[in-house]
Protein backbone atom coordinates (compact mmCIF):
# COMPACT_ATOMS: atom_id res chain seq x y z
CA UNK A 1 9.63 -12.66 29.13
CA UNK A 2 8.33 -11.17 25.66
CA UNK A 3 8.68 -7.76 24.99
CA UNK A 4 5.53 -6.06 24.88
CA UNK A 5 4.62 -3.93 21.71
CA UNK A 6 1.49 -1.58 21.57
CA UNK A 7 0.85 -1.43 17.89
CA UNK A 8 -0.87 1.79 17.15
CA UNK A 9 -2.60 2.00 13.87
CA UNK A 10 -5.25 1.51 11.47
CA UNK A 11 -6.66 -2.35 11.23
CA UNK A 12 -9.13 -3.68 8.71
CA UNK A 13 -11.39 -2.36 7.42
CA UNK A 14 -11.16 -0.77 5.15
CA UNK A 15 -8.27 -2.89 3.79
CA UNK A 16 -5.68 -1.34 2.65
CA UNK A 17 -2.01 -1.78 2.62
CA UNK A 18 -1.50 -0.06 6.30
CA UNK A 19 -4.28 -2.18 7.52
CA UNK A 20 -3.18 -5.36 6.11
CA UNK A 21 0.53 -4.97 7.43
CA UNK A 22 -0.60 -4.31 10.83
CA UNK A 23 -3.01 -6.99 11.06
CA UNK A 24 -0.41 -9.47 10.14
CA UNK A 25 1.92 -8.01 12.76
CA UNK A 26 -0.24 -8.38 15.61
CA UNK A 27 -1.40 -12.37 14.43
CA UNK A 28 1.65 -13.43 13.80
CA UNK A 29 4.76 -11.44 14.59
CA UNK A 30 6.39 -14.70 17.51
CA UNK A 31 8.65 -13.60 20.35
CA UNK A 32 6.83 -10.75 20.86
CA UNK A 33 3.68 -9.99 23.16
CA UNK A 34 1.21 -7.76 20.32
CA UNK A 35 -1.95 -5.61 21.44
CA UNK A 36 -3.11 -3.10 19.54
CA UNK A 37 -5.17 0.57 19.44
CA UNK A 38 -7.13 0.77 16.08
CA UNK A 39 -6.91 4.41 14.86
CA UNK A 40 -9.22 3.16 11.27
CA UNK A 41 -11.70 5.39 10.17
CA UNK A 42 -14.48 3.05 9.25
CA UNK A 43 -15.36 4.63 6.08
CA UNK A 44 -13.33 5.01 2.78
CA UNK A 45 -13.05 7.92 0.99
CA UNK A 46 -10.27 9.81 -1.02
CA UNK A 47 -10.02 13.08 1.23
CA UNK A 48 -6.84 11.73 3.32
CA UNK A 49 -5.87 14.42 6.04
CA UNK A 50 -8.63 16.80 5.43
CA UNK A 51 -10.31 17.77 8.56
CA UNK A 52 -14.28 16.62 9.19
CA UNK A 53 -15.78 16.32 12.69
CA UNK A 54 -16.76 13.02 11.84
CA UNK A 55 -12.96 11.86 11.71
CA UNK A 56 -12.48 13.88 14.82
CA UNK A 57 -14.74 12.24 16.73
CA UNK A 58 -13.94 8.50 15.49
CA UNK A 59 -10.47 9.99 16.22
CA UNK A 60 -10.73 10.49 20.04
CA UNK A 61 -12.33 7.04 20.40
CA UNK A 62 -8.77 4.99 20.17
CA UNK A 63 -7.44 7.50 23.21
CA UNK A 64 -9.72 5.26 25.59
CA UNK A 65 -6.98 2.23 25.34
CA UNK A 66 -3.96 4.88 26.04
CA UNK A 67 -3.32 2.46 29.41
CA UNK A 68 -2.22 0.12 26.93
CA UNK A 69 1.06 1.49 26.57
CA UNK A 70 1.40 1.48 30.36
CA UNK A 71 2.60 -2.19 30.80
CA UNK A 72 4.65 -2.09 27.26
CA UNK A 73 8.07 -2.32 25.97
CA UNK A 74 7.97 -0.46 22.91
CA UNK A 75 5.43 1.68 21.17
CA UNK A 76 5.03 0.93 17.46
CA UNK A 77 3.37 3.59 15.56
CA UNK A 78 2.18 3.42 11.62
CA UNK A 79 1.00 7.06 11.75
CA UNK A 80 -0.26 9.41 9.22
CA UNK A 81 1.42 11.63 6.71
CA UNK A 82 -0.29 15.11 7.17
CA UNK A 83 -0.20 17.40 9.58
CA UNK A 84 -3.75 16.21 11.12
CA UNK A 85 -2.39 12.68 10.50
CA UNK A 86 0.50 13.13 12.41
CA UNK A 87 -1.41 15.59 15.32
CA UNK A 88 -3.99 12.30 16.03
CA UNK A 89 -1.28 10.21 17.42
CA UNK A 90 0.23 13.45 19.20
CA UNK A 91 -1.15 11.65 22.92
CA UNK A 92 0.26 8.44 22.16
CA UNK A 93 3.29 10.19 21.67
CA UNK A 94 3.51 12.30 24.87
CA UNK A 95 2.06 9.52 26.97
CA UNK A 96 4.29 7.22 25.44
CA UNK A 97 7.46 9.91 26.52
CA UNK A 98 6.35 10.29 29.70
CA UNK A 99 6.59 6.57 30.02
CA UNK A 100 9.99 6.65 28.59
CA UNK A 101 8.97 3.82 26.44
CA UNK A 102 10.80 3.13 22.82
CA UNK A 103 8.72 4.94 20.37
CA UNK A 104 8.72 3.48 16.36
CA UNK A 105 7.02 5.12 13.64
CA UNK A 106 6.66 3.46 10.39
CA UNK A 107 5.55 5.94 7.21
CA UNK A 108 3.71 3.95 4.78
CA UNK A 109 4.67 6.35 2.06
CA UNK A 110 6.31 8.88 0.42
CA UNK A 111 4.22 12.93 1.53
CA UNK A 112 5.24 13.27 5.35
CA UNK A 113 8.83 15.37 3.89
CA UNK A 114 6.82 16.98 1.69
CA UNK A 115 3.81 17.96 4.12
CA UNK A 116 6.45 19.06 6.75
CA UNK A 117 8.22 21.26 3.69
CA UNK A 118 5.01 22.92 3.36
CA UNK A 119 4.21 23.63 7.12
CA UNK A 120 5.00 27.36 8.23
CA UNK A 121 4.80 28.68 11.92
CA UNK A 122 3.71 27.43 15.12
CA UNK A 123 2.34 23.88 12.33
CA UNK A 124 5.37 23.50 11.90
CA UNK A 125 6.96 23.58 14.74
CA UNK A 126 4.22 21.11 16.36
CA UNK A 127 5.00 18.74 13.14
CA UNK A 128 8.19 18.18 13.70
CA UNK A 129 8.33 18.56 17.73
CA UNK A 130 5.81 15.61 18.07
CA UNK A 131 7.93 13.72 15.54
CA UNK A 132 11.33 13.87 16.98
CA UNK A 133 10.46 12.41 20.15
CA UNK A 134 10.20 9.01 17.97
CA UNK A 135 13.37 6.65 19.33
CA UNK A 136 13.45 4.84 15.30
CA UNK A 137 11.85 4.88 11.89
CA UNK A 138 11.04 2.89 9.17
CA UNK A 139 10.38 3.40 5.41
CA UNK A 140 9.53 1.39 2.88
CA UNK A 141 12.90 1.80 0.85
CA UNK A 142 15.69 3.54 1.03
CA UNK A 143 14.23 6.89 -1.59
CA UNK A 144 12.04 7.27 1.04
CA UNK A 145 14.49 7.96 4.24
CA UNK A 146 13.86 11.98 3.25
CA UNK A 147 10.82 11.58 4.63
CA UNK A 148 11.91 11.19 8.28
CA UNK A 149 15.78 12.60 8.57
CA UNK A 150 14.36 16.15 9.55
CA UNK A 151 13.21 14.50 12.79
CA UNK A 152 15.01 11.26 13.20
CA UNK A 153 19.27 10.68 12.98
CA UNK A 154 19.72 8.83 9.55
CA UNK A 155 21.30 5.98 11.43
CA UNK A 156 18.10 5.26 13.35
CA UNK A 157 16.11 5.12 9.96
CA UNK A 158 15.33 1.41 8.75
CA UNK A 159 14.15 0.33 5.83
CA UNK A 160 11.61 -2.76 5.70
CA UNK A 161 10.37 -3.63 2.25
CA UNK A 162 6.45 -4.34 2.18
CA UNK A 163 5.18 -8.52 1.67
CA UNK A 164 2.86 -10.81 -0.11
CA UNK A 165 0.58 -12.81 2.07
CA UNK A 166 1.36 -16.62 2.70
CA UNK A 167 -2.11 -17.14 0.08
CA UNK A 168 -0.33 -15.52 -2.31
CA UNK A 169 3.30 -16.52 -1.45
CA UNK A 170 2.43 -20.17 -1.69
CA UNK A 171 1.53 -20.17 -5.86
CA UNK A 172 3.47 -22.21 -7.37
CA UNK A 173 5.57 -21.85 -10.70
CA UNK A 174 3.37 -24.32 -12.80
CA UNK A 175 0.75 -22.07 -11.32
CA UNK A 176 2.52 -19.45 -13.53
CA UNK A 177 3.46 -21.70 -16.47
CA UNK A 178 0.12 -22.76 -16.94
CA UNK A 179 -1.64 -18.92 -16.98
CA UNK A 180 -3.27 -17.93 -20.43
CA UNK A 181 -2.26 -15.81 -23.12
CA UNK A 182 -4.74 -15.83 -25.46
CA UNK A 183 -5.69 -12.63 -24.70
CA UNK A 184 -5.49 -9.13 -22.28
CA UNK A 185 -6.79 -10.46 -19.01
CA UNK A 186 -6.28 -7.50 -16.62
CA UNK A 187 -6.75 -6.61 -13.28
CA UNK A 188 -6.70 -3.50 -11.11
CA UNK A 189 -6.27 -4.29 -7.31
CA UNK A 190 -6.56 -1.36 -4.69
CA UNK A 191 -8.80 1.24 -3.34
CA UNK A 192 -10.15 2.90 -6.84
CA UNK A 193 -9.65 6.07 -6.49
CA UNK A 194 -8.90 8.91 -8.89
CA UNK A 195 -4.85 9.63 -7.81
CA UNK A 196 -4.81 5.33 -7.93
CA UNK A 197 -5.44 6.31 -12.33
CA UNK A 198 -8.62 4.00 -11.95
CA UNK A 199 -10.57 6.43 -14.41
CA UNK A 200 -7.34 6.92 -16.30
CA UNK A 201 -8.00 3.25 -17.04
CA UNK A 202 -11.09 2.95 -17.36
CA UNK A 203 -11.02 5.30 -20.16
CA UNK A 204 -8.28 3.57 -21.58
CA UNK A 205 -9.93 -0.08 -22.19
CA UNK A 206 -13.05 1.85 -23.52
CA UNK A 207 -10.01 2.80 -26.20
CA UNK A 208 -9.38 -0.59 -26.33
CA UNK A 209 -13.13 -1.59 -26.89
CA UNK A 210 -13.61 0.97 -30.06
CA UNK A 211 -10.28 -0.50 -31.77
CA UNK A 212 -11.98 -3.83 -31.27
CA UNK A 213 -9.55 -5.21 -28.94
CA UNK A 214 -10.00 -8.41 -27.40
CA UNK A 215 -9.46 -8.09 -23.53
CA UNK A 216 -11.31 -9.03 -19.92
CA UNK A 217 -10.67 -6.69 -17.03
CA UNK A 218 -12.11 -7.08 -13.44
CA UNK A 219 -11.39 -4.51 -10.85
CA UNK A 220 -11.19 -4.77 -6.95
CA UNK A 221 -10.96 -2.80 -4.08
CA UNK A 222 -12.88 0.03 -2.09
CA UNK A 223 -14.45 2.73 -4.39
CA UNK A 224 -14.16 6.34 -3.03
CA UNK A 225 -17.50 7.32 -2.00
CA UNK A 226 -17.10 11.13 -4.45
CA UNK A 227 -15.98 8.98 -7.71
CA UNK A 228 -18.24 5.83 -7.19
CA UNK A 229 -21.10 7.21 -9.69
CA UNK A 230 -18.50 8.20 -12.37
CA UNK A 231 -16.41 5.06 -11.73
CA UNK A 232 -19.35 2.71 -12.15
CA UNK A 233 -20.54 4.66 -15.37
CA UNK A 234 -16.92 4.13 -17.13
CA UNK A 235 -17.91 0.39 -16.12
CA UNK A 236 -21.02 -0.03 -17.20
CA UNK A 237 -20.35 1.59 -20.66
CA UNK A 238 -17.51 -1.49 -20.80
CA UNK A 239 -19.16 -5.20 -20.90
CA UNK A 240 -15.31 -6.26 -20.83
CA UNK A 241 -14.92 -4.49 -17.41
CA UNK A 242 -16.46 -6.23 -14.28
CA UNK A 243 -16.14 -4.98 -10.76
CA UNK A 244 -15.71 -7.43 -7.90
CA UNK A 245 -15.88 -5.23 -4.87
CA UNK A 246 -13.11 -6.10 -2.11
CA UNK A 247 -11.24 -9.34 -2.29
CA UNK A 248 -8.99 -11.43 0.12
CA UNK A 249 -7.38 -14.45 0.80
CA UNK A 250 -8.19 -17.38 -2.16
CA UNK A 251 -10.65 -15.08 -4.23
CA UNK A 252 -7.87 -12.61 -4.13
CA UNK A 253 -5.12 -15.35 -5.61
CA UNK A 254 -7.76 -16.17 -7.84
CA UNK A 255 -8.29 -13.12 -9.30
CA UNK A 256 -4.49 -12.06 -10.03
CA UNK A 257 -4.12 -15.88 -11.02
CA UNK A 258 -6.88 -15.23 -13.74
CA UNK A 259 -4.79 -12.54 -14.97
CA UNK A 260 -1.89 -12.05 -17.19
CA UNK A 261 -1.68 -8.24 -16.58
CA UNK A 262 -1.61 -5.41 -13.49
CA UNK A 263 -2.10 -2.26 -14.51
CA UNK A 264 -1.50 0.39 -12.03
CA UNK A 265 -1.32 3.77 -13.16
CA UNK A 266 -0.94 5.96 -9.57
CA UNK A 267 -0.25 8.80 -8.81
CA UNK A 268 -1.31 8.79 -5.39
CA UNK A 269 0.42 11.71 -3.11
CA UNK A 270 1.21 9.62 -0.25
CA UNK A 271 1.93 6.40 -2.48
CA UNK A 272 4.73 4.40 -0.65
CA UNK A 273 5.68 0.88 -1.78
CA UNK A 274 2.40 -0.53 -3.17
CA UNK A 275 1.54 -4.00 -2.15
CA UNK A 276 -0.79 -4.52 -4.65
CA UNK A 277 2.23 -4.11 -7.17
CA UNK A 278 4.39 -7.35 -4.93
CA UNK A 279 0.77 -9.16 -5.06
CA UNK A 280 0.72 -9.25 -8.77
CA UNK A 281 4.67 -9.83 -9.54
CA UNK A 282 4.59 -13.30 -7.35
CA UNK A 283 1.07 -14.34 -9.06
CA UNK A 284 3.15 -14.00 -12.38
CA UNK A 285 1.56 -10.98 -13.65
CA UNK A 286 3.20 -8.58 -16.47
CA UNK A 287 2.77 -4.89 -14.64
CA UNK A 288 2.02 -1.84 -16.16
CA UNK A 289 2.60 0.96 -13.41
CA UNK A 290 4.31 4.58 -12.93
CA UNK A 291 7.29 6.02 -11.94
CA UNK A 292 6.50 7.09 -9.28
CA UNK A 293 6.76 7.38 -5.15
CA UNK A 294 8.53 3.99 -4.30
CA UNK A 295 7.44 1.96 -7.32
CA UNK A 296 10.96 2.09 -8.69
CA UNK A 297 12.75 0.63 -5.89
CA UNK A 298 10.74 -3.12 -6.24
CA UNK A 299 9.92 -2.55 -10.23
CA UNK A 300 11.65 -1.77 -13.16
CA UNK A 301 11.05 -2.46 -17.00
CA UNK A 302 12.32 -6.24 -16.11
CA UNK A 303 8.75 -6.82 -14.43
CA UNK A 304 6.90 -4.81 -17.02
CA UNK A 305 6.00 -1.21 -18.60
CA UNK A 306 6.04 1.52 -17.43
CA UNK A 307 3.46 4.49 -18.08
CA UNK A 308 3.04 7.97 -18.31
CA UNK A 309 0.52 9.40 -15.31
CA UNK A 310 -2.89 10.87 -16.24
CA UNK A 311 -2.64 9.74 -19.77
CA UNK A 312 -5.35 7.38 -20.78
CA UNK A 313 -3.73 7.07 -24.46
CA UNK A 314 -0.72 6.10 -23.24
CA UNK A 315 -2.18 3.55 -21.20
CA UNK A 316 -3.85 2.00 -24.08
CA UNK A 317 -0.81 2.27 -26.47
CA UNK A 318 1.13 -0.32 -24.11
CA UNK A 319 -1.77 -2.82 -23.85
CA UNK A 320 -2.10 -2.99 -27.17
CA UNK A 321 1.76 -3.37 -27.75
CA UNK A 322 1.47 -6.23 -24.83
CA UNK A 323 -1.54 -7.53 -26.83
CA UNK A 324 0.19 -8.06 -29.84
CA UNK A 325 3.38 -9.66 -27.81
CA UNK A 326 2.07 -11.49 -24.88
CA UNK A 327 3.36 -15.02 -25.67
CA UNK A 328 7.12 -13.07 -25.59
CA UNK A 329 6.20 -12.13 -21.78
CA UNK A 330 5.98 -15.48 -20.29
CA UNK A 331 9.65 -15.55 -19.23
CA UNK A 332 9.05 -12.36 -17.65
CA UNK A 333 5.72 -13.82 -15.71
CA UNK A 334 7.70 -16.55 -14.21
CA UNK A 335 10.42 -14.81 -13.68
CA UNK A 336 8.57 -12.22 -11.77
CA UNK A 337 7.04 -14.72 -9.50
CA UNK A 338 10.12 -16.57 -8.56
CA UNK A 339 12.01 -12.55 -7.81
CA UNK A 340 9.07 -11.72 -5.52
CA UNK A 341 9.62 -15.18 -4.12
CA UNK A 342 12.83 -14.48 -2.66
CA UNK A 343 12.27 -10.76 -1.65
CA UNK A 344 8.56 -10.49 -0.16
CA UNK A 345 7.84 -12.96 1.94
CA UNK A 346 5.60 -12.29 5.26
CA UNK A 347 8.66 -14.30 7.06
CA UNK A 348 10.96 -12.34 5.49
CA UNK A 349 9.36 -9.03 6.39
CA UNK A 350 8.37 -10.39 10.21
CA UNK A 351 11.58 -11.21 10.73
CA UNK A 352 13.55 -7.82 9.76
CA UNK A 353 10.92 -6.21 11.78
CA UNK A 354 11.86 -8.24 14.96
CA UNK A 355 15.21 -7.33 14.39
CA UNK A 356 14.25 -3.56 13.88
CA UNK A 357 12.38 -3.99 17.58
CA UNK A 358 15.71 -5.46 19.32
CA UNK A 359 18.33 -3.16 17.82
């Protein structure tokens, strides 16, 4: 018989990279029985871990399908980072303890040691009490282990780097070879919000517009609900910049295909190992990003540029450097596909977490 996993996190939508990693766990993880609890919030804003009565009531709803765990082998938990993040899944915890069933947590990022450094008192104590009754963990890479030894024995912390999905896996190298560089064709991919540097680049290419620059950008991705009307006015003061709302599957390899450059300038608090950054590297993009969370562990100046947070100059001084040189970046384009190749496949990643599950 199958072991039986309860997966306990958020699912699409909103898509992000926690919701796409789960959903492709519970399709197509083999050798395993999957069912899930979705914890998602429905709607997309910014305002991670804040309280609202609205996420407190869409919060209670997933404690309905706690009989899940009943019948299961191991509980598999992609929880969140702040104290309320990590006090939602407190009953799956306990119930799951109770049970004596194997309890994994998987941190999508790189705030949970720093939220627990910050905790005083009886917060505290409730942080890291709910935490330690977790059997494993998993991060994203090892710079990110800190964020689980105060509750977890370092030799029962994995690390499992994030994927590309099989759409975007399957390009080809003459895919690659044949891209354009005739001019700046860029692309943001992820939620736009304003720790992701979306205005940071938005103000940026309307730098590049007054120096006459010739460029195309199209953005993608949710846009946080208490930015949206400054976020669409950047746009709409660009002709060169074009939002496409939320993308998947073939428009989403068509978009990054389209491009020659990612430009990523977060500085997200609970960035982890962004997906959208593996997305572009295999669809032979040049990436512009920060140094920051666990961006350097899958990118260094070998896949790209990297730039300075908050600074739209800065931004715009390395696109027009790339401008002037992109021809000299095709060896990097293809040799950034065929590196994220070999490291981020779904198979790849499925497989490391089975063997994660039976260790």
């Amino acid at each position: 018989m199958p072991k039986k996993i309860v997966l306990i996190g958020p699912m699409p939508k909103p898509v992000n990279g926690v919701s796409i990693c789960n959903e492709l766990i519970a399709e197509k993880l083999e050798n395993f029985k999957v069912v899930t609890i979705n914890t998602a919030v429905k709607t997309f804003s910014e305002d991670l871990g804040k309280f609202s009565f609205k996420k407190l009531i869409a919060g209670i709803k997933p404690y309905i399908y706690l009989w899940k765990i009943w019948g299961s082998d191991i509980v598999y938990m992609t929880i969140g980072q702040t104290f309320f993040g990590v006090l939602k899944y407190a009953p799956f915890f306990i119930f799951s303890k109770l049970l004596r069933k194997q309890i994994i947590v998987h941190i999508h990022g790189n705030y949970l040691g720093k939220q627990f450094s910050e905790l005083a008192g009886w917060r505290k104590s409730i942080f890291k009490n709910i935490l330690k009754m977790s059997d494993k963990g998993i991060v994203l890479s090892d710079n990110l282990r800190k964020n689980l030894t105060p509750f977890i024995d370092n030799s029962r912390i994995y690390v499992l780097h994030n994927f590309v999905e099989e759409v975007l896996y399957n390009v080809s190298e003459k895919d690659i070879i044949n891209k354009k560089t005739d001019k700046l064709r860029i692309v943001f991919l992820s939620n736009l919000m304003t720790e992701k540097g979306i205005t940071d680049l938005l103000k940026a290419l309307l730098i590049l517009k007054e120096k006459n620059i010739e460029f195309e950008a199209k953005l993608a991705g949710n846009i946080d609900l208490s930015i949206k009307k400054q976020v669409l006015n950047l746009i709409e003061q660009n002709p060169d910049v074009q939002y496409v709302g939320v993308v998947r599957g073939e428009a989403k390899k068509n978009l990054l295909l389209n491009a020659n450059t990612f430009v990523f300038p977060t500085y997200y608090t609970m960035e982890g190992q962004p997906i959208a950054i593996l997305e572009a590297l295999v669809t032979g993009n040049i990436v512009l990003t920060t140094k920051h969370a666990g961006i350097p562990d899958i990118f260094s100046e070998e896949n790209g540029i990297y730039i300075k947070k908050k600074s739209p100059e800065d931004i715009a001084g390395k696109l027009i450097y790339l401008n002037n040189n992109l021809d000299a970046y095709k060896p990097m384009m293809i040799n950034n596909h065929l590196e994220a190749k070999r490291k981020y496949g779904e198979k790849k990643f499925l497989n490391n977490l089975a063997k994660i599950f039976n260790a």
